[in-house]
C-alpha atoms as a PDB file:
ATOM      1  CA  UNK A   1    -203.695 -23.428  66.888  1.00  0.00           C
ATOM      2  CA  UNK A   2    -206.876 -22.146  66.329  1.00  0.00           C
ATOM      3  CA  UNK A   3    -210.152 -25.392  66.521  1.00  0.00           C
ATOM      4  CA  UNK A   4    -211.391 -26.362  63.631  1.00  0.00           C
ATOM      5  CA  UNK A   5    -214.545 -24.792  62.470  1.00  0.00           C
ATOM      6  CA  UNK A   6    -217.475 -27.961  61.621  1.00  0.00           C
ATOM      7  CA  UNK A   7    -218.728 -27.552  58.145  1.00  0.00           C
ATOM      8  CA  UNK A   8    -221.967 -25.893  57.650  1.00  0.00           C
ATOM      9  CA  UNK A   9    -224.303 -27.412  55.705  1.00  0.00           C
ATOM     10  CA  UNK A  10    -224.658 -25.139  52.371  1.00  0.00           C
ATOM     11  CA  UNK A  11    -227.494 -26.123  49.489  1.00  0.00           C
ATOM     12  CA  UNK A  12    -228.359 -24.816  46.118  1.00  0.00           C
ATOM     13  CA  UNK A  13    -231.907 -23.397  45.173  1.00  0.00           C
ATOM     14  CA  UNK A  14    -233.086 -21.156  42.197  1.00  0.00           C
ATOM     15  CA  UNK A  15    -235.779 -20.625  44.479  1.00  0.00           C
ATOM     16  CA  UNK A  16    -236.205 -18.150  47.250  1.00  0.00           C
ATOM     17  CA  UNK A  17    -239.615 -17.593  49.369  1.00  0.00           C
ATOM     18  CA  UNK A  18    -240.299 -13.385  50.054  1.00  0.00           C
ATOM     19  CA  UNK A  19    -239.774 -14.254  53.581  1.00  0.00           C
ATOM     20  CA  UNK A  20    -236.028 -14.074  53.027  1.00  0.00           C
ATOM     21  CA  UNK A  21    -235.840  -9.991  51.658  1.00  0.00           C
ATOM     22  CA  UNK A  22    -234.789  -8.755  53.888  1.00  0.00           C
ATOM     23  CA  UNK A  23    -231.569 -11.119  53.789  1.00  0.00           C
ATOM     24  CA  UNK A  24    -231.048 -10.773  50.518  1.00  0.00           C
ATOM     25  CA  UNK A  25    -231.336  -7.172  49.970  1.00  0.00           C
ATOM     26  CA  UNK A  26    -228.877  -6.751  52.906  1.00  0.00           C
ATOM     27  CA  UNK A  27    -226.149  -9.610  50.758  1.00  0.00           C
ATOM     28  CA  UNK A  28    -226.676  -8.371  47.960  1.00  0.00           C
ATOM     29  CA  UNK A  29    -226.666  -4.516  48.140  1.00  0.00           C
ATOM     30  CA  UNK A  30    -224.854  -3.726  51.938  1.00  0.00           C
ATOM     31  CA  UNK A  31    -222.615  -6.346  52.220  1.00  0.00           C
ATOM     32  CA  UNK A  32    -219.919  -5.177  54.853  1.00  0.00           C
ATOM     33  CA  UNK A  33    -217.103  -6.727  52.315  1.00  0.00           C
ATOM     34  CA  UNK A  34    -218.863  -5.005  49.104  1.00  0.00           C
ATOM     35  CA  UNK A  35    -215.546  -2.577  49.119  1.00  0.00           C
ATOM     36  CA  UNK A  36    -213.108  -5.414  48.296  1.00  0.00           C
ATOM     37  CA  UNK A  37    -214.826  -5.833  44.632  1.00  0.00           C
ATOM     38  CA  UNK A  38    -216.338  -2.472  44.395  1.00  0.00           C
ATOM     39  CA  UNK A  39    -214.498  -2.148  40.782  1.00  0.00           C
ATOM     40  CA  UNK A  40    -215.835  -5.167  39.771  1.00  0.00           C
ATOM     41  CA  UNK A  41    -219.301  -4.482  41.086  1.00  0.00           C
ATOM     42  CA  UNK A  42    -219.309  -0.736  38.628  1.00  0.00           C
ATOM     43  CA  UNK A  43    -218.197  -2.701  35.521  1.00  0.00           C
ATOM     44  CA  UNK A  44    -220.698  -5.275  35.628  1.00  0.00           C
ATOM     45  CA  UNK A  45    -222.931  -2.534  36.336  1.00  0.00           C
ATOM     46  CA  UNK A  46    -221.859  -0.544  33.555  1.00  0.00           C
ATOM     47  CA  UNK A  47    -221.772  -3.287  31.019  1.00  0.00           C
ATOM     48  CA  UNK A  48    -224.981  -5.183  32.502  1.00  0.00           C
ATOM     49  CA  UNK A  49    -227.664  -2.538  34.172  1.00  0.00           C
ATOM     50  CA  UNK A  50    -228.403  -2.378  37.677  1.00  0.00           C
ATOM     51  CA  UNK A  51    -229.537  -5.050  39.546  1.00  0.00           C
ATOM     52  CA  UNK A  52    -233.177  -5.248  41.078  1.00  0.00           C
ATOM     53  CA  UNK A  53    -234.591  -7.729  43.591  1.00  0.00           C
ATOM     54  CA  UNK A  54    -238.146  -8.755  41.827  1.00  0.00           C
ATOM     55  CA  UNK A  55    -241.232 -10.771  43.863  1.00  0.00           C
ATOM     56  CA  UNK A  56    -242.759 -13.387  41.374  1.00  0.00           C
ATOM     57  CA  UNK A  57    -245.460 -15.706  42.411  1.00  0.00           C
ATOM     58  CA  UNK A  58    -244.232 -16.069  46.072  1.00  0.00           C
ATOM     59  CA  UNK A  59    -240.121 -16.148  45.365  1.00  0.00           C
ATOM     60  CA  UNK A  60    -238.014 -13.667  44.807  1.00  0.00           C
ATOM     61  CA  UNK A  61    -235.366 -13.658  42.111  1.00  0.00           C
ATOM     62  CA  UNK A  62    -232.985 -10.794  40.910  1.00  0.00           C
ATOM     63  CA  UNK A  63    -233.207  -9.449  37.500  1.00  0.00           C
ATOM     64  CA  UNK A  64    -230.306  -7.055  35.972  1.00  0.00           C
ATOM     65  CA  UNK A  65    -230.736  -3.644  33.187  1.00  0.00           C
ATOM     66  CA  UNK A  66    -232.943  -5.498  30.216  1.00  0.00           C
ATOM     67  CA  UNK A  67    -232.225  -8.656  31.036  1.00  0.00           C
ATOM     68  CA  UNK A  68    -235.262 -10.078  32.524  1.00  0.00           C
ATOM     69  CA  UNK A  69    -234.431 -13.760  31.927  1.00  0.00           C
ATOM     70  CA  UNK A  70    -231.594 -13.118  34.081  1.00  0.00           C
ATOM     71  CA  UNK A  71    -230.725 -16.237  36.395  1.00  0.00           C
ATOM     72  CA  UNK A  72    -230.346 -16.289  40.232  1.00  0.00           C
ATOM     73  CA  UNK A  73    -229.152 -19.168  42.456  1.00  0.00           C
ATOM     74  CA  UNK A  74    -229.173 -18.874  45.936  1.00  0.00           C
ATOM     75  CA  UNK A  75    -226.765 -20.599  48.422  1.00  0.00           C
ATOM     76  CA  UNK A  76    -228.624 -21.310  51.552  1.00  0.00           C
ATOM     77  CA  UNK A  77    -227.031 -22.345  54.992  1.00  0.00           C
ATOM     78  CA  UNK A  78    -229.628 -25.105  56.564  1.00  0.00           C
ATOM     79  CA  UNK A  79    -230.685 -23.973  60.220  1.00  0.00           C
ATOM     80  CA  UNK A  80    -232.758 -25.834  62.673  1.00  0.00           C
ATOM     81  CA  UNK A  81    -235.924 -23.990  62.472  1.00  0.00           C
ATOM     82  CA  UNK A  82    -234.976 -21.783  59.104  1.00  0.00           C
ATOM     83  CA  UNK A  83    -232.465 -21.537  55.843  1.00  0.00           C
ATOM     84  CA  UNK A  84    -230.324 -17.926  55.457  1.00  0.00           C
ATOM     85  CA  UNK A  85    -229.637 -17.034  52.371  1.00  0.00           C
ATOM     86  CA  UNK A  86    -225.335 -16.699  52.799  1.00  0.00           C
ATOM     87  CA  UNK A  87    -224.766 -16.552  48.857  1.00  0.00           C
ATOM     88  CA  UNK A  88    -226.534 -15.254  45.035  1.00  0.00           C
ATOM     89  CA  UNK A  89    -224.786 -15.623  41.774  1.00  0.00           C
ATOM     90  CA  UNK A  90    -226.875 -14.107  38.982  1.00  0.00           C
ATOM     91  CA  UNK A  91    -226.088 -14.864  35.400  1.00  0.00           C
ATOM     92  CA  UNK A  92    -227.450 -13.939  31.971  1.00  0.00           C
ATOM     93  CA  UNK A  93    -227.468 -15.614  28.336  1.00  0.00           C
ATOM     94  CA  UNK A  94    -224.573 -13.339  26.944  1.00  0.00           C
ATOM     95  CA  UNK A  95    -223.709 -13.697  23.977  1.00  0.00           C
ATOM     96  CA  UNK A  96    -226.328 -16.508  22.953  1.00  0.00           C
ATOM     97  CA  UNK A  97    -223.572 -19.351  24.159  1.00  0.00           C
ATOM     98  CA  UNK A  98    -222.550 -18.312  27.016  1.00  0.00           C
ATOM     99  CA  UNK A  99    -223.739 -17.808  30.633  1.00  0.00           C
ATOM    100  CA  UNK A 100    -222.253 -14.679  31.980  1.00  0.00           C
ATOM    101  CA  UNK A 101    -222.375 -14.328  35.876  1.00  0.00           C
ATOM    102  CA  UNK A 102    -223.017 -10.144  36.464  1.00  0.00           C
ATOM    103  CA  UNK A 103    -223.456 -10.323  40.146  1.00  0.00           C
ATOM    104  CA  UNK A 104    -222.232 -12.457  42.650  1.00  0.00           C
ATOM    105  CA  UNK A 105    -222.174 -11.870  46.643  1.00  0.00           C
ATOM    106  CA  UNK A 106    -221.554 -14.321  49.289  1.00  0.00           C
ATOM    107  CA  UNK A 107    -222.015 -13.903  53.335  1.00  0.00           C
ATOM    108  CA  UNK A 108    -219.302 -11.690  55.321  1.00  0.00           C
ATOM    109  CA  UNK A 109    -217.854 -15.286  56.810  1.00  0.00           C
ATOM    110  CA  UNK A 110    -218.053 -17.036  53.521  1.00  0.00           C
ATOM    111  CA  UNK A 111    -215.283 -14.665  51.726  1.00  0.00           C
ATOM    112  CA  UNK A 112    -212.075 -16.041  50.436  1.00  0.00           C
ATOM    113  CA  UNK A 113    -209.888 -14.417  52.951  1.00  0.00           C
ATOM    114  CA  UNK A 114    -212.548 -16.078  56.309  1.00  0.00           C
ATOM    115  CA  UNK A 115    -213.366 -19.204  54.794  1.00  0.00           C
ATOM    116  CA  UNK A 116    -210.271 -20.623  56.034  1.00  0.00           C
ATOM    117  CA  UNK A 117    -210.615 -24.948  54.691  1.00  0.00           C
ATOM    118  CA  UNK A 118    -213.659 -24.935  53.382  1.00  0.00           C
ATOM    119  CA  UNK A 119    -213.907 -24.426  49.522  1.00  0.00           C
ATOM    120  CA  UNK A 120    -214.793 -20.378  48.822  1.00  0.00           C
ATOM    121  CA  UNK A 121    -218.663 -20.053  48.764  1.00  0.00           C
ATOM    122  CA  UNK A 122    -217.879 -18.048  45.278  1.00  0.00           C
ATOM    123  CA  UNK A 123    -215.998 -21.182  43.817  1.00  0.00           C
ATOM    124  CA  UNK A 124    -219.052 -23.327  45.427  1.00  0.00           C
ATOM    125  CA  UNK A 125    -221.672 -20.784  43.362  1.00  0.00           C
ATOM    126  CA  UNK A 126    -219.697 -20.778  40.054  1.00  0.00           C
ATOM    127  CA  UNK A 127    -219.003 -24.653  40.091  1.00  0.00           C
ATOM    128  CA  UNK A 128    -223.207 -24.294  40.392  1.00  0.00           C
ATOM    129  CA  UNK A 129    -223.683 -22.432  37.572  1.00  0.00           C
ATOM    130  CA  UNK A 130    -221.234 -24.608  35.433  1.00  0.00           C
ATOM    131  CA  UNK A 131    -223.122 -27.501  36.564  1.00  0.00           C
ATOM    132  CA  UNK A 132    -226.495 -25.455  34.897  1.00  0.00           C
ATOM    133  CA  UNK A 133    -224.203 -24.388  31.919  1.00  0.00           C
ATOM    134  CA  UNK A 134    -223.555 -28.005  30.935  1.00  0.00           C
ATOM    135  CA  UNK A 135    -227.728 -28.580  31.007  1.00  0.00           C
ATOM    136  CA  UNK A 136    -228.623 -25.728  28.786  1.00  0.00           C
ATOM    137  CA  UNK A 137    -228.457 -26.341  24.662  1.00  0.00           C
ATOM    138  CA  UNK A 138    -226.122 -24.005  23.030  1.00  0.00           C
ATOM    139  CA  UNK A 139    -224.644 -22.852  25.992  1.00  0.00           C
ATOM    140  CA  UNK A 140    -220.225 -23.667  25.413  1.00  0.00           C
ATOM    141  CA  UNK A 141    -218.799 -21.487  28.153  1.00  0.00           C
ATOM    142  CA  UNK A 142    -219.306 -19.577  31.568  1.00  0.00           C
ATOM    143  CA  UNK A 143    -218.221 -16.414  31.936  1.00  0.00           C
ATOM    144  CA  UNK A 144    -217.309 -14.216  34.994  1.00  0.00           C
ATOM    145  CA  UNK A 145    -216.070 -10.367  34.913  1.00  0.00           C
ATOM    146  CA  UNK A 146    -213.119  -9.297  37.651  1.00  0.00           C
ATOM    147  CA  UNK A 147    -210.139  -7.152  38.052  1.00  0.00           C
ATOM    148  CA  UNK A 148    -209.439  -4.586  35.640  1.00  0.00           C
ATOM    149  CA  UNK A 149    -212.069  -5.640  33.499  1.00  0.00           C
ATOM    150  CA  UNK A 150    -210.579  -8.657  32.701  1.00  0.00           C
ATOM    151  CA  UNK A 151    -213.014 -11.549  31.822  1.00  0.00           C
ATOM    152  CA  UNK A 152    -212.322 -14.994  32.546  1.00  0.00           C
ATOM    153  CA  UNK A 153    -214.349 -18.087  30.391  1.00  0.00           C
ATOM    154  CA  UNK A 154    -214.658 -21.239  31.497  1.00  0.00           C
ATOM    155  CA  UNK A 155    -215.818 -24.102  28.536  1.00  0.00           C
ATOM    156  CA  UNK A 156    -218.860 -25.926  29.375  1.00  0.00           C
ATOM    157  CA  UNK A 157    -218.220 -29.926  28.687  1.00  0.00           C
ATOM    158  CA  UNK A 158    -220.093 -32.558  29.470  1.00  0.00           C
ATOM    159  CA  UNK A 159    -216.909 -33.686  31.154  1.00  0.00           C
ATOM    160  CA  UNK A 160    -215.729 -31.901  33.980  1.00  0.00           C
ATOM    161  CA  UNK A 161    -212.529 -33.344  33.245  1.00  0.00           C
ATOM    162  CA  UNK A 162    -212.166 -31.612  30.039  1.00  0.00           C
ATOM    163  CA  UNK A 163    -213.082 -28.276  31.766  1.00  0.00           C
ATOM    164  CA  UNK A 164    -209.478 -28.260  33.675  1.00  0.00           C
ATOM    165  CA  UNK A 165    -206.954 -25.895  31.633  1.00  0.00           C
ATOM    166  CA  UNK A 166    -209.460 -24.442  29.230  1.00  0.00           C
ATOM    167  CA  UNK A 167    -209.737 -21.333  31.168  1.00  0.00           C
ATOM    168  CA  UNK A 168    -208.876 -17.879  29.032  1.00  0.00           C
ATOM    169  CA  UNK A 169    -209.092 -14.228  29.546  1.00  0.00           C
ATOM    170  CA  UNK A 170    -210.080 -11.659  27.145  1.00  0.00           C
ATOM    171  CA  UNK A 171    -212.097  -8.343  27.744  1.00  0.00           C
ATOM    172  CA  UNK A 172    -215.479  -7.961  28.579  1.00  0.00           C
ATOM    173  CA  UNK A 173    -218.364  -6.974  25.720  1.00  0.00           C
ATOM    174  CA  UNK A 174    -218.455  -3.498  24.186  1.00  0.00           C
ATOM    175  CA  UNK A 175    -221.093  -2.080  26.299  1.00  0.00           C
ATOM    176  CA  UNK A 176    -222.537  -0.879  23.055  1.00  0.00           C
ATOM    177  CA  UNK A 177    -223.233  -4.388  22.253  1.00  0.00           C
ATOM    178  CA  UNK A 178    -225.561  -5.162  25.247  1.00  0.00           C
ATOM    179  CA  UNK A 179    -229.302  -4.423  24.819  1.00  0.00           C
ATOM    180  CA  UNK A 180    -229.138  -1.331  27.166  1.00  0.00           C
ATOM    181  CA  UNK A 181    -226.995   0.178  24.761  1.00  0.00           C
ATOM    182  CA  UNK A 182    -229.484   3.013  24.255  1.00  0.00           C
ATOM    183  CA  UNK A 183    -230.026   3.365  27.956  1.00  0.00           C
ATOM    184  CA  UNK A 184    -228.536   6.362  28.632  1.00  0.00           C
ATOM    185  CA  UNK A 185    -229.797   6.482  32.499  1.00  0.00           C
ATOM    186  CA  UNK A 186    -227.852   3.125  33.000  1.00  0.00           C
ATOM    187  CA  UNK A 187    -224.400   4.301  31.661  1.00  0.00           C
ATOM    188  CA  UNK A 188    -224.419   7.959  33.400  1.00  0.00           C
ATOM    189  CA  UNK A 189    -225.223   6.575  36.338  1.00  0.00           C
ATOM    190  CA  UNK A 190    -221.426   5.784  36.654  1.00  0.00           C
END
């Protein structure tokens, strides 16, 4: 039997310092496990524009296609002399009540199939954005895009309580719906 691993200590920041680019180009866009959800990764892509790291006053954040408000949370594993950025979940208003999370990407030893008893960093960063979801007016539902195309909603309630069972799927926007509709560059590049 195999010694159980100690918890590592894991917190929650929209913001990053441009120290940490390096780290987050190399999660975000060469992730050694990237192949497992490379499907996923081309739809979101296809339906949501490309994702781009920007700097802004000092932090970085990742903005995706047109959507510039686009929202990025960072999961960050506490060192003793320095935080690493193990985890990003971006997410945009789409459609005007719902957050949708377009890009997600989580540490090598933080995917499902190595993270063993802890709870999966991607659960960790969507139970995060719900969290956000349920302190944003108009917002009733959290939406993330996987297999097949499939899209799976989540209902925003004050109560997580009532969340439990209120899960559906349906299929993701009509690309021709999304504001980068007329982007031509974004859609050929698949």
């Amino acid at each position: 039997m195999m010694p159980r691993l100690a918890a590592k200590a894991l917190r929650f920041s929209s913001v990053l310092g441009v120290d940490h680019l390096k780290e987050l180009q190399n999660l975000l866009f060469f992730s050694l496990s990237q192949h497992l959800v490379s499907k996923d990764i081309r739809t979101s892509i296809r339906l949501y524009g490309l994702p781009k790291i920007v700097r802004s006053h000092g932090s970085l954040r990742v903005s995706v296609g047109l959507f510039r408000d686009a929202q990025t949370l960072f999961a960050l594993q506490d060192g003793a002399l320095r935080h690493r950025v193990v985890g990003v979940v971006v997410s945009v208003r789409h459609p005007e009540d719902s957050l949708t999370i377009v890009q997600m990407a989580v540490a090598d030893e933080y995917v499902m199939a190595h993270a063993r008893e802890e709870v999966p960093l991607a659960l960790q960063l969507f139970s995060e954005v719900l969290k956000a979801a349920r302190q944003i007016k108009g917002i009733t539902r959290v939406r993330v895009i996987y297999g097949k195309g499939k899209c799976r909603e989540v209902r925003v309630s004050l109560d997580p309580a009532e969340n439990l069972g209120d899960q559906m799927i349906s299929r993701p926007p009509n690309p021709r719906d999304l504001p980068h509709a007329n982007n031509t560059g974004i859609l050929h590049f698949l």
